[in-house]
Protein backbone atom coordinates (compact mmCIF):
# COMPACT_ATOMS: atom_id res chain seq x y z
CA UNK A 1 -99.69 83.29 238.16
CA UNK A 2 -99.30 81.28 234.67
CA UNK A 3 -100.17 77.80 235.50
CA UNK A 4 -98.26 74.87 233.08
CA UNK A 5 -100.99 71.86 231.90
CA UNK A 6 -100.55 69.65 229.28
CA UNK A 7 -102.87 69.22 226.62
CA UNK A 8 -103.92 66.07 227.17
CA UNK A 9 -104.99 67.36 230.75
CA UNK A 10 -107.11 70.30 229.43
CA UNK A 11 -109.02 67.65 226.91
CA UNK A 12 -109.78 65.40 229.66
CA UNK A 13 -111.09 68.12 232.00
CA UNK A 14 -113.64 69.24 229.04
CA UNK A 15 -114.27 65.54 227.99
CA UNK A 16 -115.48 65.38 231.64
CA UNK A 17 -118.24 67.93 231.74
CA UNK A 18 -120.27 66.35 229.34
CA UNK A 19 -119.93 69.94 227.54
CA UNK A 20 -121.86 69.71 223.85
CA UNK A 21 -120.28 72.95 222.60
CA UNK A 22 -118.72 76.33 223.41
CA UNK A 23 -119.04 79.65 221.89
CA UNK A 24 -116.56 82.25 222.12
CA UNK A 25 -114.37 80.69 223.94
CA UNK A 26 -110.44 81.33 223.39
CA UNK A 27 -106.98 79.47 224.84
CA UNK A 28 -104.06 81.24 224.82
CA UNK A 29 -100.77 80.29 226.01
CA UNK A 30 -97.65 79.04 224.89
CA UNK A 31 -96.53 75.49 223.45
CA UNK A 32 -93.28 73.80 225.01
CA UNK A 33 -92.08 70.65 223.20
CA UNK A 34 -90.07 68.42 225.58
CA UNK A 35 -87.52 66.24 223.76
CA UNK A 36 -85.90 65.16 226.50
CA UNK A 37 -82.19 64.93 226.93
CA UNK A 38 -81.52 64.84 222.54
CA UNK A 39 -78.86 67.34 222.91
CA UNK A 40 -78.29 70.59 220.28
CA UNK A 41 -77.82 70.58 216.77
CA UNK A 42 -79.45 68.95 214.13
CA UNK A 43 -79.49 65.57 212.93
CA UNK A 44 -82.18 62.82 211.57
CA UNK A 45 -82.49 61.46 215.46
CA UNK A 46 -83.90 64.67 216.47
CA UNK A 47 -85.88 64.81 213.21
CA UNK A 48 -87.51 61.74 214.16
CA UNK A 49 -88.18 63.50 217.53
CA UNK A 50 -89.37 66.36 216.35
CA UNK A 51 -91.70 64.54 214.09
CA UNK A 52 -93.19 62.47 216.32
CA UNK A 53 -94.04 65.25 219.16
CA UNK A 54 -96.06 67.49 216.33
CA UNK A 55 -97.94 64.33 215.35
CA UNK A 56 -98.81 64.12 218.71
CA UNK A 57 -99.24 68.05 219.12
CA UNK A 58 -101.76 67.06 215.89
CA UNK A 59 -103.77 64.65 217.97
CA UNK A 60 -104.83 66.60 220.74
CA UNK A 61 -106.01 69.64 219.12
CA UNK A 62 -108.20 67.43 216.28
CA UNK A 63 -109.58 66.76 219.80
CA UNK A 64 -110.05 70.18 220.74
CA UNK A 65 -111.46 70.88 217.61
CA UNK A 66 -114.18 68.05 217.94
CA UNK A 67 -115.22 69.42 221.61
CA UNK A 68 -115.22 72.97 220.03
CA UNK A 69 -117.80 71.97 217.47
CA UNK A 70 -115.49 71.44 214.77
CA UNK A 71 -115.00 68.44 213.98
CA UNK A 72 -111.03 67.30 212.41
CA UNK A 73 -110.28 63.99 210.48
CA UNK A 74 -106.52 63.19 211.58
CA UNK A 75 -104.98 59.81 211.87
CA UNK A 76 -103.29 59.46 215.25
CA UNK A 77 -99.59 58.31 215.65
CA UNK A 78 -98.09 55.24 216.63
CA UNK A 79 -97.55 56.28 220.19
CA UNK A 80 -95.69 52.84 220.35
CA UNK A 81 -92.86 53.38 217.67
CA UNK A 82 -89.78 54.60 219.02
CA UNK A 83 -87.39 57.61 217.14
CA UNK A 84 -85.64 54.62 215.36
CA UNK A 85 -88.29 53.09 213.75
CA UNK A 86 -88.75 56.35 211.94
CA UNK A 87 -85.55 55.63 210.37
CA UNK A 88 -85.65 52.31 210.07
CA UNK A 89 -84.61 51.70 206.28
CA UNK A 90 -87.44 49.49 204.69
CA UNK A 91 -87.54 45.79 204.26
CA UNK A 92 -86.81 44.17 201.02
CA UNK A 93 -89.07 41.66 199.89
CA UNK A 94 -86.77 39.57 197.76
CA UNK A 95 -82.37 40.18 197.53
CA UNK A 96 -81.93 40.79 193.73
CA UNK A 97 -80.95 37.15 192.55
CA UNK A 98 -76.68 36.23 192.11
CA UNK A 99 -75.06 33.44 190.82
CA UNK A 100 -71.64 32.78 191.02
CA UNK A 101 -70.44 30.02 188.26
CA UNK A 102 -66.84 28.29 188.29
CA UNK A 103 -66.06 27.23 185.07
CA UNK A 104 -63.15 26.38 182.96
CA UNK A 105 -61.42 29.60 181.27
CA UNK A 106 -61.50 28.82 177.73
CA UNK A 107 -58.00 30.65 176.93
CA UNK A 108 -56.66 28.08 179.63
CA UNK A 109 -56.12 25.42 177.10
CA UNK A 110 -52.75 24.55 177.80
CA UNK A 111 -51.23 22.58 180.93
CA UNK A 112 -47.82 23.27 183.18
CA UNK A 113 -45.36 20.76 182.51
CA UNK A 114 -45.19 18.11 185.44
CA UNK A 115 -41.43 17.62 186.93
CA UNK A 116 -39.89 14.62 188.61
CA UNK A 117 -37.49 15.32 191.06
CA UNK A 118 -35.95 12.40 192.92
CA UNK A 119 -35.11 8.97 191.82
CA UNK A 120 -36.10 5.85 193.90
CA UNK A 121 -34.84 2.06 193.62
CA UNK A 122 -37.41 1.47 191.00
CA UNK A 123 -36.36 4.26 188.95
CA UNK A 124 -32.19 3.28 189.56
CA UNK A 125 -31.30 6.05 192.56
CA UNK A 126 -31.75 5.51 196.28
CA UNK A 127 -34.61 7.90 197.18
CA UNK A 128 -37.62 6.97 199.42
CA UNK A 129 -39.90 9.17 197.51
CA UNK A 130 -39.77 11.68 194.48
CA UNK A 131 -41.14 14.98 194.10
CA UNK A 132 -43.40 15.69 191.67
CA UNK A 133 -44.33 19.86 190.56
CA UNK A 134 -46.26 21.33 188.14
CA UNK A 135 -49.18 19.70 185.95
CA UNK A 136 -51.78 22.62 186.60
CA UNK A 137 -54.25 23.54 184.17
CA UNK A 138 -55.18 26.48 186.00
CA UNK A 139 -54.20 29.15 188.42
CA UNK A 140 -53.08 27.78 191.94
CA UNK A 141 -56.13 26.53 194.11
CA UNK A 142 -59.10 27.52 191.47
CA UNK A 143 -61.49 24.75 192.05
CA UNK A 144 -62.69 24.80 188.36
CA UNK A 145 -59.02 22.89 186.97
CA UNK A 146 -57.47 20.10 190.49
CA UNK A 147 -54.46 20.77 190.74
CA UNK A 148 -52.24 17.33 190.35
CA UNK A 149 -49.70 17.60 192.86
CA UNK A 150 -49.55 20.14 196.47
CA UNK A 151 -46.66 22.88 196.49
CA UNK A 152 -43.44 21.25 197.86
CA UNK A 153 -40.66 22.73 200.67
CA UNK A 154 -36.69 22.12 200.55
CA UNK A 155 -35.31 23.95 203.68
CA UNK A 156 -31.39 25.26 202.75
CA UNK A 157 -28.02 23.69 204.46
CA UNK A 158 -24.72 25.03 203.17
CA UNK A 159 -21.36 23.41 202.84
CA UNK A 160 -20.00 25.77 205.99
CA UNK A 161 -21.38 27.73 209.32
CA UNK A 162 -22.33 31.05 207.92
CA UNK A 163 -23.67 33.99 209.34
CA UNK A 164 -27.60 33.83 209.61
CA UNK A 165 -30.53 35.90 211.26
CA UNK A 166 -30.35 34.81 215.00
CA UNK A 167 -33.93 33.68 214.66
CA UNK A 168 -33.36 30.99 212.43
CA UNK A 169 -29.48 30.12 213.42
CA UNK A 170 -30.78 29.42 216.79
CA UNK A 171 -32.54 26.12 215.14
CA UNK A 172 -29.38 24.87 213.58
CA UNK A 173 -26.31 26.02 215.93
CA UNK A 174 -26.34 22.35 216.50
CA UNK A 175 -25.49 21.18 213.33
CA UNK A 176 -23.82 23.75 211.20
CA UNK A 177 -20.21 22.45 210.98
CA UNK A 178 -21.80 19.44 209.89
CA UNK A 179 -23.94 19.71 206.25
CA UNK A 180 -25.50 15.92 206.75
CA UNK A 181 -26.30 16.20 210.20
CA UNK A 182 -28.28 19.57 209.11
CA UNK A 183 -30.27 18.06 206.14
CA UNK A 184 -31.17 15.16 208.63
CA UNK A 185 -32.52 17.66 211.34
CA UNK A 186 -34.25 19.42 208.59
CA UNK A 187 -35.99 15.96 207.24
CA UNK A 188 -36.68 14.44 211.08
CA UNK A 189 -37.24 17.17 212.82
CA UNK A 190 -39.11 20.11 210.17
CA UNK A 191 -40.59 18.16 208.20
CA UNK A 192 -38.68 19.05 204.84
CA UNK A 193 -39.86 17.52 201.46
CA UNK A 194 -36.59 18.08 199.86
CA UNK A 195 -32.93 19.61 200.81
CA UNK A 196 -31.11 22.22 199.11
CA UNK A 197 -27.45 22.21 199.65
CA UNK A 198 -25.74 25.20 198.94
CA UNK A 199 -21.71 24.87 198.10
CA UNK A 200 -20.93 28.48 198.86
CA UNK A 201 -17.46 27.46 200.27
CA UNK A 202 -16.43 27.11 196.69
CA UNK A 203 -16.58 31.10 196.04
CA UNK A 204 -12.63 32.01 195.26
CA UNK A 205 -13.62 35.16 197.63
CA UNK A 206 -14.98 32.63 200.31
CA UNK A 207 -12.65 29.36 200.71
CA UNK A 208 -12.46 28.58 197.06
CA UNK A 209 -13.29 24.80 197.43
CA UNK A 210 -12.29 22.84 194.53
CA UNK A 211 -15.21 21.02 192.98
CA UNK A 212 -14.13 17.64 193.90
CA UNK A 213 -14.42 18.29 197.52
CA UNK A 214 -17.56 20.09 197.13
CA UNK A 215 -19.16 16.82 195.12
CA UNK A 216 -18.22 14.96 198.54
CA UNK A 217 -19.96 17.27 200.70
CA UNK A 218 -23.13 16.40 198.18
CA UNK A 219 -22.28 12.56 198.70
CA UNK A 220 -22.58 13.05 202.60
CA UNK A 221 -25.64 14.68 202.59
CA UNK A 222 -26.89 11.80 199.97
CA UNK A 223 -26.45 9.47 202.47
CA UNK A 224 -28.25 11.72 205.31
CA UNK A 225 -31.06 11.71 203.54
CA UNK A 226 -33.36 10.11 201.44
CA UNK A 227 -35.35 12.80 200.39
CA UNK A 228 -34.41 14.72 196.86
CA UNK A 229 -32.35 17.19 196.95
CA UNK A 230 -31.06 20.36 195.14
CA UNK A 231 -27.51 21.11 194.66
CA UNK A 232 -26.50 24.90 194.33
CA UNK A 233 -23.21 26.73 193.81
CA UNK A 234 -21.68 30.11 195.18
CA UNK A 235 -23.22 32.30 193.02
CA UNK A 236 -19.81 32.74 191.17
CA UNK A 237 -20.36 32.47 187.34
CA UNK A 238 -17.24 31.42 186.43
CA UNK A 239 -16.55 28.76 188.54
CA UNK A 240 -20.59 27.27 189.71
CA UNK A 241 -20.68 25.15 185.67
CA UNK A 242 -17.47 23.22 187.24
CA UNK A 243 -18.83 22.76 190.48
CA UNK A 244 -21.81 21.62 189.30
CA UNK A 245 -20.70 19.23 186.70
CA UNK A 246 -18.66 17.48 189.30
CA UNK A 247 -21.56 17.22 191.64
CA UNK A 248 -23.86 15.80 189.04
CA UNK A 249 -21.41 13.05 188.45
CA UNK A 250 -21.08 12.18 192.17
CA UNK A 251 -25.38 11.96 192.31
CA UNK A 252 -25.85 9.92 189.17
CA UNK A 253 -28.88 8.30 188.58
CA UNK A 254 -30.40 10.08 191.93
CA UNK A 255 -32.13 13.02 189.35
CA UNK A 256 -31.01 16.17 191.44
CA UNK A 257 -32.25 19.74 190.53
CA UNK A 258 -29.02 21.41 189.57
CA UNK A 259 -29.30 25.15 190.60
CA UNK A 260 -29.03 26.94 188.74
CA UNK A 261 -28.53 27.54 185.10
CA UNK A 262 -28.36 31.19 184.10
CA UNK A 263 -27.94 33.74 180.91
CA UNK A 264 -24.62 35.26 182.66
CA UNK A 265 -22.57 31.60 183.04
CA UNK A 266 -21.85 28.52 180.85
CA UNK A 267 -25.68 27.07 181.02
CA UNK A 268 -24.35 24.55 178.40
CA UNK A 269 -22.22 22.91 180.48
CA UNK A 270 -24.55 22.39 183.50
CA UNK A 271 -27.09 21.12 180.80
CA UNK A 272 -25.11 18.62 179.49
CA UNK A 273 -24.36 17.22 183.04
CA UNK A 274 -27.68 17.32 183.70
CA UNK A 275 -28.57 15.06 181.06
CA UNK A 276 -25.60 12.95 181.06
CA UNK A 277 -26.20 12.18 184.60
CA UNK A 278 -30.22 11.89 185.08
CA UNK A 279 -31.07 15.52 186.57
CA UNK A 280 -33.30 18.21 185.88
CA UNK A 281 -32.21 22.04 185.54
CA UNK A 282 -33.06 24.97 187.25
CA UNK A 283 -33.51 27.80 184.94
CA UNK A 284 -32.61 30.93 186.55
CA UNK A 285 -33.53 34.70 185.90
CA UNK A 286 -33.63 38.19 187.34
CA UNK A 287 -37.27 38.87 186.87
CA UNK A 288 -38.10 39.22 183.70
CA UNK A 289 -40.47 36.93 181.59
CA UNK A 290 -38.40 37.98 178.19
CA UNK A 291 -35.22 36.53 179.84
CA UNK A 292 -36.84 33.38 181.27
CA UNK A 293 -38.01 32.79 177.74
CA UNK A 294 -34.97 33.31 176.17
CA UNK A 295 -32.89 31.06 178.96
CA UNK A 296 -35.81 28.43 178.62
CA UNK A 297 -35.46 28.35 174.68
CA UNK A 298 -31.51 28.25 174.38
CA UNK A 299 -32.07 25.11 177.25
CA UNK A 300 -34.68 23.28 175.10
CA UNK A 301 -33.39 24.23 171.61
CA UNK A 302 -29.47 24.45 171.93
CA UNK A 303 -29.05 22.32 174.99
CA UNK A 304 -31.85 19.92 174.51
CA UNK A 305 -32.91 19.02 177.69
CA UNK A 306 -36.43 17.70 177.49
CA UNK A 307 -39.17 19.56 179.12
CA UNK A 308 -40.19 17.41 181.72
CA UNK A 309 -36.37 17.88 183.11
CA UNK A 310 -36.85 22.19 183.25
CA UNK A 311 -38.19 23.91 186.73
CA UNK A 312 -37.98 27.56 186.61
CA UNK A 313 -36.95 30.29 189.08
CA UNK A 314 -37.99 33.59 188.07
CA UNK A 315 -36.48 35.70 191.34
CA UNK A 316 -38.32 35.99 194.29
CA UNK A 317 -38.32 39.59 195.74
CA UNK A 318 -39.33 39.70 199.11
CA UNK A 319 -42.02 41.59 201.17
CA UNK A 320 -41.43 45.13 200.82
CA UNK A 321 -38.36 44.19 198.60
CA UNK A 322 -40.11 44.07 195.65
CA UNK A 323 -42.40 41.65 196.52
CA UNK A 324 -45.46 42.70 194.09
CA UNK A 325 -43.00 43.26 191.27
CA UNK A 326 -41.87 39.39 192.07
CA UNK A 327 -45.71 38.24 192.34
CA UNK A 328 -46.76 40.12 188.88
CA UNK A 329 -44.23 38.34 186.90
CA UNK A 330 -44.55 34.92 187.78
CA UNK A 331 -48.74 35.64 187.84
CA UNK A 332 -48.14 36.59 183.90
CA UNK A 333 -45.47 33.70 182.77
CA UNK A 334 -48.36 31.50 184.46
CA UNK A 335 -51.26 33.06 182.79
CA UNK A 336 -49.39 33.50 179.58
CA UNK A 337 -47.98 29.55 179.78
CA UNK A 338 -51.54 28.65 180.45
CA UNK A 339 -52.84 30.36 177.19
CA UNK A 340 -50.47 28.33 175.75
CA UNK A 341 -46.63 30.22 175.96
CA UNK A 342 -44.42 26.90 175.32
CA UNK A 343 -41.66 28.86 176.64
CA UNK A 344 -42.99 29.02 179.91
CA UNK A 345 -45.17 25.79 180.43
CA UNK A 346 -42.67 24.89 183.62
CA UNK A 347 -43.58 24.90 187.48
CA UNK A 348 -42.18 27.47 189.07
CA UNK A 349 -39.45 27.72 192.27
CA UNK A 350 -38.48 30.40 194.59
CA UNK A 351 -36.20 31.36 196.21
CA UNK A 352 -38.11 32.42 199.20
CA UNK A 353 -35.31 32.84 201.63
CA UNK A 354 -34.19 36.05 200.35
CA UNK A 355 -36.92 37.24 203.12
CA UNK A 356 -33.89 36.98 205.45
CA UNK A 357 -32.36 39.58 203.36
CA UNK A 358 -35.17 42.16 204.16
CA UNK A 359 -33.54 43.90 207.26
CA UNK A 360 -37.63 44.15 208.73
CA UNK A 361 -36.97 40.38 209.24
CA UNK A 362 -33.93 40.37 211.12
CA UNK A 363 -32.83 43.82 212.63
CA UNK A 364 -34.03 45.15 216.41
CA UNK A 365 -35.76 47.55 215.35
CA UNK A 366 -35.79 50.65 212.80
CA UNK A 367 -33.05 52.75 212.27
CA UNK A 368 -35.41 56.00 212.21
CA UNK A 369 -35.87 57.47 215.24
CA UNK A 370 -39.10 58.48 214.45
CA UNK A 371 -40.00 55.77 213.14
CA UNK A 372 -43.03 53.29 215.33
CA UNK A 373 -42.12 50.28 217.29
CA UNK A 374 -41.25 47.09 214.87
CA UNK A 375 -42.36 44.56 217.26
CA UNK A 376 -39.48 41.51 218.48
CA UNK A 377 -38.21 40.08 215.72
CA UNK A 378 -38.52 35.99 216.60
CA UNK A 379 -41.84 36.77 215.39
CA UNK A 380 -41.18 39.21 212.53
CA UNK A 381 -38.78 37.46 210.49
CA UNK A 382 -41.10 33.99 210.20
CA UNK A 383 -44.08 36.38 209.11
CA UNK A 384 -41.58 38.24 206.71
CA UNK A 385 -40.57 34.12 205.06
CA UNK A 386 -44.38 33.32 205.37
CA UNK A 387 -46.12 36.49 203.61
CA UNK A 388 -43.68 36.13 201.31
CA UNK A 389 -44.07 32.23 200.27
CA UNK A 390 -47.53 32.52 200.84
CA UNK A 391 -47.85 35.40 198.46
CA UNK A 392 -46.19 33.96 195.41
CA UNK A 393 -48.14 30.65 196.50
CA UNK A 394 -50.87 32.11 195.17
CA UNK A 395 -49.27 33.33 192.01
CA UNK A 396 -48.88 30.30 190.91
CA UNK A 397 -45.09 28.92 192.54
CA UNK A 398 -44.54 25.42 193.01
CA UNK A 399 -41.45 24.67 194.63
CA UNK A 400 -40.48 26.83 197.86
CA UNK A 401 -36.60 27.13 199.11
CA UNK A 402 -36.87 28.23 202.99
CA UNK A 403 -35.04 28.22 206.18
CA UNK A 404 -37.67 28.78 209.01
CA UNK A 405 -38.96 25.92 210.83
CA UNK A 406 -41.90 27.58 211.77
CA UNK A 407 -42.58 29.03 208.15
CA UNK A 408 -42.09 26.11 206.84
CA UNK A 409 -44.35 24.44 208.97
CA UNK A 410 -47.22 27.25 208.71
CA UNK A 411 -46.48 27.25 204.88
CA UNK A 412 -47.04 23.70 204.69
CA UNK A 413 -50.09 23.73 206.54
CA UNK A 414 -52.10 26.81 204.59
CA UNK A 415 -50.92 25.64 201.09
CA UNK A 416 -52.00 21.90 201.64
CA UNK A 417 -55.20 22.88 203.43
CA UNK A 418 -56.10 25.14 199.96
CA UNK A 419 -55.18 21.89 197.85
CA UNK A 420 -56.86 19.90 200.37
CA UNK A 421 -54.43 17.69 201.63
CA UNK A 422 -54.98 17.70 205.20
CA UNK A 423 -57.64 15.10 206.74
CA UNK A 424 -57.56 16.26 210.55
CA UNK A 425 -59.61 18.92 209.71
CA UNK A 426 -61.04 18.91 206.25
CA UNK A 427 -61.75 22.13 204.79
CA UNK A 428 -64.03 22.58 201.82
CA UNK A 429 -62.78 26.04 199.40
CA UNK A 430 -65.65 25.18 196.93
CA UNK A 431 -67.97 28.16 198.28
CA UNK A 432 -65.30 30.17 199.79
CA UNK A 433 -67.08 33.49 198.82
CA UNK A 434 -69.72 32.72 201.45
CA UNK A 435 -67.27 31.13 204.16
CA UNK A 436 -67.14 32.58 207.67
CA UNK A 437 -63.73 33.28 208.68
């Protein structure tokens, strides 16, 4: 009967007998190698294995060999190192040295106009505090150029109880039948740096409000509030220059952001308000940078209101509306005003309520069958407002138009904490490559 010994036993039985040679003497038997429980197939674990139980196959016979007369020179394992330090990828001495310097871009050589918005008693209008836009010298948040003055938020109110997303009507149900009481719960209680009043009423397909009592709907939110505010029409091209002449006149001397002067209305005639009652124009296009040049131009040139008294509003195109498209275009009239583009040296506003529009931000669910769950939609229409202000935050937007308390609020908070506004928790971006999120 075949009797199983290990190696190591048969060495120690000869190393026992004090045995100074043999002669003629053979061993025969088979060779099992145990690698315990490394399953089938191959890979470099059971390589390493492998590897390691010949090396120790190696040892024992060199000392066979030696008791046999025949002396072997072998260097003995590790018995110590486990399979893994086999593969254990070897230590680098010294990282191959990296710098990373911020430094002014030299093609940057020319600043964005800074805007006033808002008149207070020392400047002849009644607000507590202007706003104050633009003045970079270099993309949004780049510590190599400060930027002058933090993005800015005017939360909408309209001049009648309209149909919104439940999400964010459920904020304002309150106070919709009344526009003042609406721009007050927007300053109190969210926090809003400006107000936007929109006069859609006056639209002849809506209630076709005459001008003059639109203008008094901007008077009563005047009084609400002491913030700035913007004044926009209907949309309606013929009749939004009228409406917004009159409503100029009513807030002289409080310098207003009429919105909006466009290509496809009478831009003339808003401009002249604008500058025969103390406001500043907002220069409207359907995103393209050739347009917003051209629009810009004819305002300057034919018009000529003076720089500091132009914002502009490329579009905004919301998350998975067009949203890239949107962020490319004002990313190149930045870039291309900072190289030094006089046509476009003007902060930037959006429009960034046409999120709601997105039907991800306000419907159930999808309309596919097949398509996955969307999640509840309290949630998803804030995200859909905040990826989307956020987003062209960082393209280089000044000025955001929103409706969401709770974007606004989050918007606030991650754009201020970048220009490092906040002092609860101060945050330095300076070495934000190596920062541990």
């Amino acid at each position: 009967m075949a009797k199983k010994m290990k190696l190591s036993e048969i060495t120690n039985m000869f190393a026992g007998m004090n045995i100074e040679a043999f002669e003629n003497v053979e061993i025969e038997g088979d060779i099992e190698i145990d690698l315990g429980a490394m399953g089938g197939g191959f890979d470099p674990m059971l390589a390493a294995a492998l590897g390691q139980e010949s090396a120790v196959l190696a040892q024992h016979f060199a000392r066979l060999a030696g008791m046999f007369g025949c002396p072997v020179g072998i260097g003995g394992p590790s018995m110590a190192a486990a399979p893994e330090a086999a593969l254990a990828a070897p230590k680098l001495k010294d990282l191959i040295p990296s710098k990373f310097d911020v430094a002014n871009i030299a093609d940057w050589a020319t600043p964005i106009q800074e805007v006033r918005i808002g008149n207070t008693s020392a400047d002849g209008g009644s607000r507590g505090e202007a706003v104050y836009v633009g003045g970079e010298k270099a993309l949004p948040f780049y510590f190599d150029a400060e930027m002058p003055n933090r993005n800015q938020v005017t939360i909408d109110v309209f001049d009648m109880r309209i149909g919104l997303a439940k999400a964010v009507k459920q904020n304002y149900d309150d106070v919709m039948d009344s526009p003042g009481e609406w721009a007050k719960k927007n300053v109190e209680k969210f926090n809003a740096d400006m107000i936007t009043i929109h006069l859609i009423s006056t639209d002849p397909l809506i209630k076709d409000t005459s001008p003059k009592e639109a203008a008094k709907t901007v008077e009563e939110v005047l009084q609400a509030v002491d913030v700035p505010i913007a004044i926009g029409g209907s949309g309606n091209p013929q009749k939004d220059p009228e409406v917004l002449a009159r409503a100029a006149e009513v807030a002289e001397g409080e310098r207003c952001l009429l919105a909006s002067a466009s290509l496809n209305l009478d831009y003339a005639t808003i401009a002249e308000a604008a500058l025969k009652y103390d406001h500043d124009v907002l220069s409207w296009t359907q995103l393209d940078m050739n347009s917003q040049k051209e629009l810009n131009r004819k305002l300057m040139k034919q018009c000529n209101v003076p720089r500091e008294r132009i914002i502009m509003d490329p579009t905004t195109a919301a998350l998975g509306y067009g949203l890239d498209y949107a962020y490319t275009n004002m990313e190149r009239i930045r870039l291309a005003a900072l190289m030094g583009d006089d046509e476009l040296t003007f902060p930037m506003s959006s429009g960034t309520t046409n999120a709601w529009g997105a039907r991800e931000s306000w419907m159930v669910g999808s309309p596919l069958k097949e398509d996955s769950d969307w999640g509840p939609r309290e949630y998803r229409g804030p995200i859909w407002e905040i990826v989307t202000g956020l987003s062209l935050a960082l393209a280089g937007n000044d000025l955001f138009m929103m409706m969401h308390p709770t974007s606004v609020a989050f918007l606030k908070k991650a754009t201020q904490t970048l220009f490092g506004s906040i002092d609860e928790e101060p945050v330095d971006i300076s070495n934000w490559i190596a920062a541990e999120v």
